[in-house]
PDB file of N, CA and C in Angstrom:
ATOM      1  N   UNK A   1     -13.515   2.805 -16.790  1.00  0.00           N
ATOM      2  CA  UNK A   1     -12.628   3.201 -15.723  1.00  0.00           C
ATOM      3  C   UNK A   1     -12.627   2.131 -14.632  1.00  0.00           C
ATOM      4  N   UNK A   2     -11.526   1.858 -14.269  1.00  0.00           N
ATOM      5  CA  UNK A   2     -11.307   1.156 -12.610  1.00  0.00           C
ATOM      6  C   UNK A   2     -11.962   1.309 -11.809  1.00  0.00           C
ATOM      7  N   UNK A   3     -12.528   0.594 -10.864  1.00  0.00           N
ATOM      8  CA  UNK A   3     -12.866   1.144  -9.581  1.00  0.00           C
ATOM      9  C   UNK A   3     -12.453   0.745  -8.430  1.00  0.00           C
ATOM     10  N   UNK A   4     -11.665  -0.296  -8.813  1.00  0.00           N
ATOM     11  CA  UNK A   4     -10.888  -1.251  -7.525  1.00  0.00           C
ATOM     12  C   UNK A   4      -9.045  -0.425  -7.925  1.00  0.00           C
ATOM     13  N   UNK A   5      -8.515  -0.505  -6.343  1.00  0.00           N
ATOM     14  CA  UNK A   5      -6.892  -0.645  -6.973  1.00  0.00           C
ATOM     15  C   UNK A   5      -6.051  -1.545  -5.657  1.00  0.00           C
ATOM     16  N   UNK A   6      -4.842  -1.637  -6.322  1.00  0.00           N
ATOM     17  CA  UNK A   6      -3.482  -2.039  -5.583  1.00  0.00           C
ATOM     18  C   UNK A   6      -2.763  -0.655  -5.189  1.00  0.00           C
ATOM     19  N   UNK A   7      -2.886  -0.391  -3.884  1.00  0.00           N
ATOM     20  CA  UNK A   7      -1.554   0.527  -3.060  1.00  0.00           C
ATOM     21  C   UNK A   7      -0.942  -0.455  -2.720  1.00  0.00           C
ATOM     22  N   UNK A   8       0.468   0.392  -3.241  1.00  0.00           N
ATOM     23  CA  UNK A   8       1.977  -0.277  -2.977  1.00  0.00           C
ATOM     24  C   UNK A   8       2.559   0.813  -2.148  1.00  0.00           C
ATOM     25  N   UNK A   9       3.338   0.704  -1.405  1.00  0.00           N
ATOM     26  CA  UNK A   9       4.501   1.361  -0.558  1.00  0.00           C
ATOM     27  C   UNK A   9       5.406  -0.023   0.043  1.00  0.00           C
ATOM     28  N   UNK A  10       6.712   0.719  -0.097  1.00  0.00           N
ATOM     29  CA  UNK A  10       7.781   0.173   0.776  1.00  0.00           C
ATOM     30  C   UNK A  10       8.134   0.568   2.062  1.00  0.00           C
ATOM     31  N   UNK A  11       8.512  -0.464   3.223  1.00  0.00           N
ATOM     32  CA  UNK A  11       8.567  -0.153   4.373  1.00  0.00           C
ATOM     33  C   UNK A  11      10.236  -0.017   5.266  1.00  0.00           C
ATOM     34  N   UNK A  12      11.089   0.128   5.874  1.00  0.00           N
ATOM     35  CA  UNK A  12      12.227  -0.498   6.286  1.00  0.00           C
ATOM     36  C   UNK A  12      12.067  -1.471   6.940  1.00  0.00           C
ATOM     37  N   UNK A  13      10.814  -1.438   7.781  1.00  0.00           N
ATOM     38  CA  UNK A  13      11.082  -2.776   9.022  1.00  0.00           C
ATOM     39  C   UNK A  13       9.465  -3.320   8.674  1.00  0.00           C
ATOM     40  N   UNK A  14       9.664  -4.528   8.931  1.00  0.00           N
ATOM     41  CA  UNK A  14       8.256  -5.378   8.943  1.00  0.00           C
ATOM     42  C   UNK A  14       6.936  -4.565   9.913  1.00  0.00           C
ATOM     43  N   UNK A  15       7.997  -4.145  11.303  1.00  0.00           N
ATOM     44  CA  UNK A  15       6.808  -3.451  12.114  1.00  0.00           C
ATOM     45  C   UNK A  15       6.063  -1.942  11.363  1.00  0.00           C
ATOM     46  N   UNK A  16       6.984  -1.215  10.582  1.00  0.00           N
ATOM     47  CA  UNK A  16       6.227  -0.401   9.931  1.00  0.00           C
ATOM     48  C   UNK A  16       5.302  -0.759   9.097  1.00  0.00           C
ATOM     49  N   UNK A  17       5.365  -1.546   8.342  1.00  0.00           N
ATOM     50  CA  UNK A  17       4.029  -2.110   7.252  1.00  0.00           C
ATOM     51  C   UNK A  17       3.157  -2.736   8.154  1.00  0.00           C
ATOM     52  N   UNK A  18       3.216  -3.426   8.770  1.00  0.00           N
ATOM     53  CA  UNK A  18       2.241  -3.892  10.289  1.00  0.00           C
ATOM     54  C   UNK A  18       1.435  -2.713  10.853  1.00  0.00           C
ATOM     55  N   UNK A  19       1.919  -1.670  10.960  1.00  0.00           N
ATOM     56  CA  UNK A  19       1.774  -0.511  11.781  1.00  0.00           C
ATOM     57  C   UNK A  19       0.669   0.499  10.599  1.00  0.00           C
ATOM     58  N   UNK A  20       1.216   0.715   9.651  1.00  0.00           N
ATOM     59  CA  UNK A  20       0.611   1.018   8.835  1.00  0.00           C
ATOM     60  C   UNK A  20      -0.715   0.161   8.499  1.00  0.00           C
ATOM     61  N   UNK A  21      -0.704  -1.005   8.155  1.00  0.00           N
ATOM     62  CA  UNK A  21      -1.638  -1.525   7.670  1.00  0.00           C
ATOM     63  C   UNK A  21      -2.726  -2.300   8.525  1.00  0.00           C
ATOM     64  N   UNK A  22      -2.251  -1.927   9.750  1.00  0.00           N
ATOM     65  CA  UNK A  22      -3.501  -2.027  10.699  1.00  0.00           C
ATOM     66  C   UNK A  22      -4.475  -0.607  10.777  1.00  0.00           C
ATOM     67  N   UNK A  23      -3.791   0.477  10.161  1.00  0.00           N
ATOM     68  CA  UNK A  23      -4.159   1.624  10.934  1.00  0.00           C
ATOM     69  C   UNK A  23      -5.131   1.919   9.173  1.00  0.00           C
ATOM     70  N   UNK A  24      -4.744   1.117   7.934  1.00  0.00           N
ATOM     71  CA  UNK A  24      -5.770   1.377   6.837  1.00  0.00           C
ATOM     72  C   UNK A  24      -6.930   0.503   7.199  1.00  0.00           C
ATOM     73  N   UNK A  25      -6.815  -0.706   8.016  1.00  0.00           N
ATOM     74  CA  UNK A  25      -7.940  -1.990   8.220  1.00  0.00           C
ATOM     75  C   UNK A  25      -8.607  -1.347   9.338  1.00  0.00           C
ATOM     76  N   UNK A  26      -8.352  -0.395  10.470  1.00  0.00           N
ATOM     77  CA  UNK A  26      -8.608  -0.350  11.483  1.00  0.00           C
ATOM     78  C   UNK A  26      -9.862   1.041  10.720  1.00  0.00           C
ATOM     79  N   UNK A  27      -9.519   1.566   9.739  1.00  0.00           N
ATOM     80  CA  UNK A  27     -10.072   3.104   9.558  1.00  0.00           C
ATOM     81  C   UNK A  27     -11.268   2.406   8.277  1.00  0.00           C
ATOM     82  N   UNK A  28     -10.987   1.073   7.972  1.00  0.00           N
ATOM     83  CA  UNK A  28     -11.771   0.687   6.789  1.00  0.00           C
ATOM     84  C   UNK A  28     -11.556   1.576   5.365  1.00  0.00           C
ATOM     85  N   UNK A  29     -10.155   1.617   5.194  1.00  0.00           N
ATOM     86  CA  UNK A  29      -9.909   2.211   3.842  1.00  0.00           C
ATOM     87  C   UNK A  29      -9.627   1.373   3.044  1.00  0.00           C
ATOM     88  N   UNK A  30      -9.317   0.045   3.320  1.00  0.00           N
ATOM     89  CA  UNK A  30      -8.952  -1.053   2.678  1.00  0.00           C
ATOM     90  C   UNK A  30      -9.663  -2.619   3.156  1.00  0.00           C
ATOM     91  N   UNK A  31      -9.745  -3.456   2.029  1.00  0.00           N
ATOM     92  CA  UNK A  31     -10.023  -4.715   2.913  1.00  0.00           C
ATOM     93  C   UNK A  31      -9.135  -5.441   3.238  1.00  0.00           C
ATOM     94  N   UNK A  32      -8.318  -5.310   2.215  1.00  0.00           N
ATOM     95  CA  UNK A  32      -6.944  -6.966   2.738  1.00  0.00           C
ATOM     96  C   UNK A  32      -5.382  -6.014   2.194  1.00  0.00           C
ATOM     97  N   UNK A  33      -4.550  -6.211   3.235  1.00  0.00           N
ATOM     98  CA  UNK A  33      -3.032  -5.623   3.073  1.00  0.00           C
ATOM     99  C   UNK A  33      -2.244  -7.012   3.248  1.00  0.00           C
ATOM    100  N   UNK A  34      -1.657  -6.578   2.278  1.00  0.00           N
ATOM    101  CA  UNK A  34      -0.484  -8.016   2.214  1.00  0.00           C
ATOM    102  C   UNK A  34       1.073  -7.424   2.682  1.00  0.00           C
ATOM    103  N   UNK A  35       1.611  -8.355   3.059  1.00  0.00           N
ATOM    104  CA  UNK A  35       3.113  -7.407   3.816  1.00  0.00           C
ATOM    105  C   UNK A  35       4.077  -8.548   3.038  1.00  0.00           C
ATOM    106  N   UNK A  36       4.851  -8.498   2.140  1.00  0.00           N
ATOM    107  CA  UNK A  36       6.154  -9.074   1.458  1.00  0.00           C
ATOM    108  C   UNK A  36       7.152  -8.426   1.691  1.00  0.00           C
ATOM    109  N   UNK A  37       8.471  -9.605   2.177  1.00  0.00           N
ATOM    110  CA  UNK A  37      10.283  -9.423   2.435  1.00  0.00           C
ATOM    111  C   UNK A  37      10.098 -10.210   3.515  1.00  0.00           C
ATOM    112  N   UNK A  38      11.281  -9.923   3.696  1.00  0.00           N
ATOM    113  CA  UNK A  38      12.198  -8.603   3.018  1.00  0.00           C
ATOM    114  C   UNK A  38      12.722  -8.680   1.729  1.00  0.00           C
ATOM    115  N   UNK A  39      12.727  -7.665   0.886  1.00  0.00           N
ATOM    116  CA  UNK A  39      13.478  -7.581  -0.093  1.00  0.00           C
ATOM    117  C   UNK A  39      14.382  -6.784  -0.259  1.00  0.00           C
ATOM    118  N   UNK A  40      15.358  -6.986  -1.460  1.00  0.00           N
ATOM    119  CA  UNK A  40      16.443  -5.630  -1.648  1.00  0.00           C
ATOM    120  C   UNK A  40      15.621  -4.451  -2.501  1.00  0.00           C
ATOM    121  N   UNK A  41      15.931  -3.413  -2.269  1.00  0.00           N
ATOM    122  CA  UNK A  41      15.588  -2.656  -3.220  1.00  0.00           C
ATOM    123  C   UNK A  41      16.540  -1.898  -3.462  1.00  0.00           C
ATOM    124  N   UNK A  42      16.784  -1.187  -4.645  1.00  0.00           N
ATOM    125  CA  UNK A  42      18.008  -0.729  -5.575  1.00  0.00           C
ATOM    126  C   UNK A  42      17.516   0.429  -6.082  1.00  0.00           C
ATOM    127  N   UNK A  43      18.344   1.721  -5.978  1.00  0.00           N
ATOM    128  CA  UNK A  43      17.849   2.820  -6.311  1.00  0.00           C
ATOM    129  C   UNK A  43      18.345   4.242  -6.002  1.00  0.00           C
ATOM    130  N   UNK A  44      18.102   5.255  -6.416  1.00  0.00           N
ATOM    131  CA  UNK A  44      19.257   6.279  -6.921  1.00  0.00           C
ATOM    132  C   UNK A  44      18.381   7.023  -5.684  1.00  0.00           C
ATOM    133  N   UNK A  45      19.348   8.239  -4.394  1.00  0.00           N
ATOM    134  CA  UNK A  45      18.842   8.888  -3.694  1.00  0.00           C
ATOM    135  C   UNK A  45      20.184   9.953  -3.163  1.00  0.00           C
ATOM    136  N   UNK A  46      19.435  11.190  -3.833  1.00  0.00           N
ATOM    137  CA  UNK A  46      20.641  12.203  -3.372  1.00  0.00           C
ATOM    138  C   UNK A  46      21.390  11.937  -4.083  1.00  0.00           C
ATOM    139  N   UNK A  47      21.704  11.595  -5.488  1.00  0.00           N
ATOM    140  CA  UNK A  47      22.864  11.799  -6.394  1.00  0.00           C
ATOM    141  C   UNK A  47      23.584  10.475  -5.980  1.00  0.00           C
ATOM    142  N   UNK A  48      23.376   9.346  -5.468  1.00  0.00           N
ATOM    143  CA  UNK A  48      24.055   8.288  -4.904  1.00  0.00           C
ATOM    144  C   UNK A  48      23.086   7.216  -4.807  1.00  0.00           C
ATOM    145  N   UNK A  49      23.654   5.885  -5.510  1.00  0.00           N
ATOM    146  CA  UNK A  49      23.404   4.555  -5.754  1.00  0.00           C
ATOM    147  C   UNK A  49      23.309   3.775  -4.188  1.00  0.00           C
ATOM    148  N   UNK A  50      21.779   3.204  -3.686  1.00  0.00           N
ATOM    149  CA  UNK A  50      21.647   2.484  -2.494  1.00  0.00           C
ATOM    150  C   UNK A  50      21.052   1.279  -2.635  1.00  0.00           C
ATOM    151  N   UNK A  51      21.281   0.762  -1.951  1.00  0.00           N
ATOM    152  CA  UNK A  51      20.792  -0.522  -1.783  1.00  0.00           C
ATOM    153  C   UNK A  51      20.525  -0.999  -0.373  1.00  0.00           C
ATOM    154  N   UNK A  52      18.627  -1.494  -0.193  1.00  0.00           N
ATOM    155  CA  UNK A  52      18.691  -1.092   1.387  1.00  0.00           C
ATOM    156  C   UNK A  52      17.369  -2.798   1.246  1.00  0.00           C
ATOM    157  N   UNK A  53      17.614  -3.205   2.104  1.00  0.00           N
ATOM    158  CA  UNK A  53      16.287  -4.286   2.700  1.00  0.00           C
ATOM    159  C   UNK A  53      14.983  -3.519   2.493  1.00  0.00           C
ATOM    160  N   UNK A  54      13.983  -3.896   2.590  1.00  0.00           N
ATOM    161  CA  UNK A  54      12.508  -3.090   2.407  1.00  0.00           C
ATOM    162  C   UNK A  54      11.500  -4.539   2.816  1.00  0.00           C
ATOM    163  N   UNK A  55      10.256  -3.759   3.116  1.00  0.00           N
ATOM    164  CA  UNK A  55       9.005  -4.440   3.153  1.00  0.00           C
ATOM    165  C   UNK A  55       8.344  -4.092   2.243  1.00  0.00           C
ATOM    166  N   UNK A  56       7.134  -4.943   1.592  1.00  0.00           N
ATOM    167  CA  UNK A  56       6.372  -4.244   0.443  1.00  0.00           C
ATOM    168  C   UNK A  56       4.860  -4.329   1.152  1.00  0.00           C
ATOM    169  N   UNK A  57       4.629  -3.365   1.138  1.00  0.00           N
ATOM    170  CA  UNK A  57       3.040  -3.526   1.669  1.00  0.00           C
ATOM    171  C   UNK A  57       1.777  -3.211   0.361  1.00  0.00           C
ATOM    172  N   UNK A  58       1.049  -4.083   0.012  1.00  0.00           N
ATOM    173  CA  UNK A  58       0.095  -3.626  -1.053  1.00  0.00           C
ATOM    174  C   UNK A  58      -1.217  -3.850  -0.398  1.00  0.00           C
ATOM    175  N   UNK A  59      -2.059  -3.133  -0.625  1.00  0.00           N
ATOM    176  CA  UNK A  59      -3.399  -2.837  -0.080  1.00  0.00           C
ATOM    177  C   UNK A  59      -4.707  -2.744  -0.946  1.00  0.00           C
ATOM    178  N   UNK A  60      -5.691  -3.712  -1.229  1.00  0.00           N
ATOM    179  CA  UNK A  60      -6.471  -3.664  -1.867  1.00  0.00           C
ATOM    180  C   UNK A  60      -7.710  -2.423  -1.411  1.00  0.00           C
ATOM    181  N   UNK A  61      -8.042  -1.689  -2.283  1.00  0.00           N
ATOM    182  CA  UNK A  61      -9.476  -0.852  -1.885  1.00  0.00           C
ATOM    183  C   UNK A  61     -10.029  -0.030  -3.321  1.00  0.00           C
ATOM    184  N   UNK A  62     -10.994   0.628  -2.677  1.00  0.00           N
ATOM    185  CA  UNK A  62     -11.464   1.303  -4.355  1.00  0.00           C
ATOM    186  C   UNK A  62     -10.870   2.485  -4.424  1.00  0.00           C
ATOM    187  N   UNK A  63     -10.915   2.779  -5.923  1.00  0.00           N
ATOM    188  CA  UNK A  63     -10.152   3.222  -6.432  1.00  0.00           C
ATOM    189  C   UNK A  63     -10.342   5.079  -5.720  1.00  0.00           C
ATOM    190  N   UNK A  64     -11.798   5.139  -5.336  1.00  0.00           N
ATOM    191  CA  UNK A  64     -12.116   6.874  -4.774  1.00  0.00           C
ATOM    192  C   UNK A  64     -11.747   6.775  -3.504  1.00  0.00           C
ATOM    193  N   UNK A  65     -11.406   5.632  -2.705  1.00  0.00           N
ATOM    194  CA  UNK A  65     -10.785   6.322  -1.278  1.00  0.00           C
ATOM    195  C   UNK A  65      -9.074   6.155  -1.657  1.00  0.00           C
ATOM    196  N   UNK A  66      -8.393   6.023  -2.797  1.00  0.00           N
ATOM    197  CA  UNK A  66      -6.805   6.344  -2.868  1.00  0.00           C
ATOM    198  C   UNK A  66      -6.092   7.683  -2.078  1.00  0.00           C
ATOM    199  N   UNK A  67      -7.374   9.115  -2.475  1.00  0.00           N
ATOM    200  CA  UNK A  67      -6.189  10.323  -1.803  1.00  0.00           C
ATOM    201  C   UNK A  67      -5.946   9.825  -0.413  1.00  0.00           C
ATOM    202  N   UNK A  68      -7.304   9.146   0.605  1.00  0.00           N
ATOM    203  CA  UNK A  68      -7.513   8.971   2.011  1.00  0.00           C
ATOM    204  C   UNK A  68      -5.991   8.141   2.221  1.00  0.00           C
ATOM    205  N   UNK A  69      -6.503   6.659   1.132  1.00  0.00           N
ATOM    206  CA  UNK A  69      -5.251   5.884   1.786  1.00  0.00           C
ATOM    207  C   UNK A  69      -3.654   6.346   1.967  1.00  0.00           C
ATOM    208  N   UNK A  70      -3.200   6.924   0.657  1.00  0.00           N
ATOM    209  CA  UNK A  70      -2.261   7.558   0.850  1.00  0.00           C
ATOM    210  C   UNK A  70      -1.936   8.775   2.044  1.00  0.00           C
ATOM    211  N   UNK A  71      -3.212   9.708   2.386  1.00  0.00           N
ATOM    212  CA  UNK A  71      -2.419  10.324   3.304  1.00  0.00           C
ATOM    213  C   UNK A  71      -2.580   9.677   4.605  1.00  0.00           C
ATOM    214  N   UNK A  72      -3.353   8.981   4.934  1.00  0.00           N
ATOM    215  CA  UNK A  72      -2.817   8.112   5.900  1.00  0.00           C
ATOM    216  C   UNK A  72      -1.360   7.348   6.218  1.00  0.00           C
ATOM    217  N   UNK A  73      -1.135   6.476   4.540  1.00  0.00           N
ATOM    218  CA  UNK A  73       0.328   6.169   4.403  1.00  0.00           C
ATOM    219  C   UNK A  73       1.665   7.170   4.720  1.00  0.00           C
ATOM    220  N   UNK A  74       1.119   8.630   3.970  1.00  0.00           N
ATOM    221  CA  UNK A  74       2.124   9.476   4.444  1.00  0.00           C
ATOM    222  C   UNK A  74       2.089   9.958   5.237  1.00  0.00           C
ATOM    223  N   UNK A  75       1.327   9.949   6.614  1.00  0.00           N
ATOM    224  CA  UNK A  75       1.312  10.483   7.997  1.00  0.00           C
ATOM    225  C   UNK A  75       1.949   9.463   8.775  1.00  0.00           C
ATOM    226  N   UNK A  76       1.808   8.172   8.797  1.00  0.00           N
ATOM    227  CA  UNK A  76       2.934   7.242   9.357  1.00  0.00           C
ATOM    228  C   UNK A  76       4.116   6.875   9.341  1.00  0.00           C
ATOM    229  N   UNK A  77       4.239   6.735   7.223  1.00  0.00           N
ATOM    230  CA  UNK A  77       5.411   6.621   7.093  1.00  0.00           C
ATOM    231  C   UNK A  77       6.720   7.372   7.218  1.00  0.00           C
ATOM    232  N   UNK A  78       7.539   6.409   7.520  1.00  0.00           N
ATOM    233  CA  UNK A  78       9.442   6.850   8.207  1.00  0.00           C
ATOM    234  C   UNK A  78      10.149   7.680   7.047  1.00  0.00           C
ATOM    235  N   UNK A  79       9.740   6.991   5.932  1.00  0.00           N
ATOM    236  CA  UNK A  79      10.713   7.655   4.680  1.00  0.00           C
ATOM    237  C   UNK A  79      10.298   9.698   4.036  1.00  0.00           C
ATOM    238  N   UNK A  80      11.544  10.381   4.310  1.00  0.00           N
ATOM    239  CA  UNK A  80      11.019  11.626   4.020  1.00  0.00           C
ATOM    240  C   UNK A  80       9.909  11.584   2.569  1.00  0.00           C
ATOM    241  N   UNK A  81      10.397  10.934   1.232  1.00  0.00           N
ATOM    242  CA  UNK A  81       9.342  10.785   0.186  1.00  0.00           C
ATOM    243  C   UNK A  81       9.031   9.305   0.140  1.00  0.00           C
ATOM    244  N   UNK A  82       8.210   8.648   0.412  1.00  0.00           N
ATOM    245  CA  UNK A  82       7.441   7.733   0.403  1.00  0.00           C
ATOM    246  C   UNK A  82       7.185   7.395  -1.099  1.00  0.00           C
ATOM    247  N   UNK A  83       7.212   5.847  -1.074  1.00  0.00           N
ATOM    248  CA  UNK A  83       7.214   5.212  -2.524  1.00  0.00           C
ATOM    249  C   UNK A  83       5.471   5.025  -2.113  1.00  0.00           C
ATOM    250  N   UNK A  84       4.555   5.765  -2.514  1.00  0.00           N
ATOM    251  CA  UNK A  84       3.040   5.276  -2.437  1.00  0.00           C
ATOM    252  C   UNK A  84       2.488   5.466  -4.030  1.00  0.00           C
ATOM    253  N   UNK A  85       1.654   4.212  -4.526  1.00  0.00           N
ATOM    254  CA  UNK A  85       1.577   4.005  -6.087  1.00  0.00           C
ATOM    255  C   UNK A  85       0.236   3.213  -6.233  1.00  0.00           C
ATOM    256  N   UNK A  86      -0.279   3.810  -6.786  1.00  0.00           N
ATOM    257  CA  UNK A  86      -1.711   2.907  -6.826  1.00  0.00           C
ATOM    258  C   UNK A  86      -2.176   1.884  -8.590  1.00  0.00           C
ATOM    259  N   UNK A  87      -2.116   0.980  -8.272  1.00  0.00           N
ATOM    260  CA  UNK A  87      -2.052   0.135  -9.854  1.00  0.00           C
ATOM    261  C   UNK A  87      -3.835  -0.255  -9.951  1.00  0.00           C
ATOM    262  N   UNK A  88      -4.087  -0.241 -10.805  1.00  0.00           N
ATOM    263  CA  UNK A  88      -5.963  -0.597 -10.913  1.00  0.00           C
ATOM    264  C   UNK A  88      -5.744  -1.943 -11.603  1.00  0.00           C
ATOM    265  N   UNK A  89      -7.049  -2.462 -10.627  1.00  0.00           N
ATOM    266  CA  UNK A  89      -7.468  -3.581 -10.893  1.00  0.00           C
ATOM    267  C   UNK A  89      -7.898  -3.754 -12.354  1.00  0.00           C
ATOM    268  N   UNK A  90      -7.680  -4.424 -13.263  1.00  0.00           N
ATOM    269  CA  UNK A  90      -8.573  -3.876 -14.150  1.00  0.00           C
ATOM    270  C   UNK A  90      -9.448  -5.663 -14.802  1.00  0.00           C
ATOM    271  N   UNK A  91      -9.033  -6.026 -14.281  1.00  0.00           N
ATOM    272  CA  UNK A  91     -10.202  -7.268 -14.320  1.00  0.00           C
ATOM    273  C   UNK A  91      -9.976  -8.061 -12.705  1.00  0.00           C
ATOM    274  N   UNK A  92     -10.843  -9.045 -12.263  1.00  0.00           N
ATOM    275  CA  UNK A  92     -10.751  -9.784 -10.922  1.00  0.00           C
ATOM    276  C   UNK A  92     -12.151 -10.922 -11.280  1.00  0.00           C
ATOM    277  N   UNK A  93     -11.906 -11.840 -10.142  1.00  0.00           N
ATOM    278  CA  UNK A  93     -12.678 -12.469  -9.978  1.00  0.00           C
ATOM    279  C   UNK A  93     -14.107 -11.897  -9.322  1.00  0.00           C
ATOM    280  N   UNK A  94     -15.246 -11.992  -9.447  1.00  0.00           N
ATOM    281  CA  UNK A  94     -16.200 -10.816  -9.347  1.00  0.00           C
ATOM    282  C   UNK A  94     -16.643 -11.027  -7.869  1.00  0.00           C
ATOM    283  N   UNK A  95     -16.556 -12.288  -7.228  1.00  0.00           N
ATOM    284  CA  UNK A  95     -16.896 -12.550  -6.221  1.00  0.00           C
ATOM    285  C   UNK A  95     -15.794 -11.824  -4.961  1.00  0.00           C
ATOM    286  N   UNK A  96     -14.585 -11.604  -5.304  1.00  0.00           N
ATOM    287  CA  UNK A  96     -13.689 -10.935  -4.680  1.00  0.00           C
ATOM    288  C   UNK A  96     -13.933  -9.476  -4.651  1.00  0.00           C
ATOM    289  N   UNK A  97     -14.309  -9.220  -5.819  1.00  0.00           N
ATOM    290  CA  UNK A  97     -14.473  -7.905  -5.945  1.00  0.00           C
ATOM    291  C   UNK A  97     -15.146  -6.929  -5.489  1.00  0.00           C
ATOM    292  N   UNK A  98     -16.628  -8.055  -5.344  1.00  0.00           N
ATOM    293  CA  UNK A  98     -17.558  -7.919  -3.852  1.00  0.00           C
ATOM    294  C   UNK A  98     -17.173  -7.569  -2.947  1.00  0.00           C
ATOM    295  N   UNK A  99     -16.114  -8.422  -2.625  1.00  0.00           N
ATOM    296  CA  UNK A  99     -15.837  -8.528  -1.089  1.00  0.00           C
ATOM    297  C   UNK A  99     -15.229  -7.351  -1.031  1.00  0.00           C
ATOM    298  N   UNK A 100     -14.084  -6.577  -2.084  1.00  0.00           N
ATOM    299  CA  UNK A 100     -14.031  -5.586  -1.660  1.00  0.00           C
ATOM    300  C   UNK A 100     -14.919  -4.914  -1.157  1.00  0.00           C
ATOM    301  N   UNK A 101     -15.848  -4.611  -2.361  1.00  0.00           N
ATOM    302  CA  UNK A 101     -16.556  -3.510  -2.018  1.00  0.00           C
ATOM    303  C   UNK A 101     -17.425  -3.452  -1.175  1.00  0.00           C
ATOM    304  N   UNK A 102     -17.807  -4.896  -0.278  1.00  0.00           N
ATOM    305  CA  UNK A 102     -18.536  -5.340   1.238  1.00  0.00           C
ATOM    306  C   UNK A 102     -17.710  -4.244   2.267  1.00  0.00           C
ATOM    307  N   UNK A 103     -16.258  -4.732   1.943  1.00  0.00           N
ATOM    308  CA  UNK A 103     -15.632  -4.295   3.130  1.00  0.00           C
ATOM    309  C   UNK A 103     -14.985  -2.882   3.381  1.00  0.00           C
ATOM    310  N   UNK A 104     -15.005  -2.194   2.237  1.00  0.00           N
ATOM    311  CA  UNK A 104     -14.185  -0.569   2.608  1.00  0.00           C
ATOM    312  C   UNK A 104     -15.507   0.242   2.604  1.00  0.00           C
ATOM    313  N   UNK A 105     -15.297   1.650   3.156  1.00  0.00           N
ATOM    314  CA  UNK A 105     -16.067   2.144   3.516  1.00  0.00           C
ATOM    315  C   UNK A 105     -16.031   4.149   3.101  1.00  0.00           C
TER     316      UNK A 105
END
């Protein structure tokens, strides 16, 4: 089994993934959040085809604080259902992997 993962969520504005991902570093649920975009994202909502700018925020931590990170994610985030998705590490460099596990709590 995993014990490390990748949280993903999408943001609308850069300041929300900022906002968010100070508030997983600030609580030590994560060690390192990366913020990518803008990008397009493409996708079916309410019976109707959108296409909207996004931020991607992914967040490294282990895999047993995921329920925490997410409801943190979903207490901030703007979007009524939130894209939050957790992918496992399933190999890394071991010295990184450390560092995760130095740094979440």
């Amino acid at each position: 089994m995993e014990k490390y993962i990748q949280v993903v969520t999408t943001l609308p504005t850069k300041r929300d993934a900022e906002r968010i991902g100070e508030r997983l570093l600030d609580h030590l649920l994560v060690a390192c959040v990366q913020i990518v975009g803008p990008i397009e994202s493409m996708y079916w909502w309410r019976g109707k085809q959108e296409i909207s700018q996004e931020w991607i925020l992914i967040a490294k931590t282990k895999k047993k604080l995921y329920e925490r990170v997410e409801e943190a994610i979903k207490n901030l985030h703007p979007y009524e259902i939130p894209e939050i998705i957790a992918v496992p590490i399933v190999a890394g460099y071991k010295p990184y992997l450390d560092w995760i596990e130095s740094e979440v709590r």
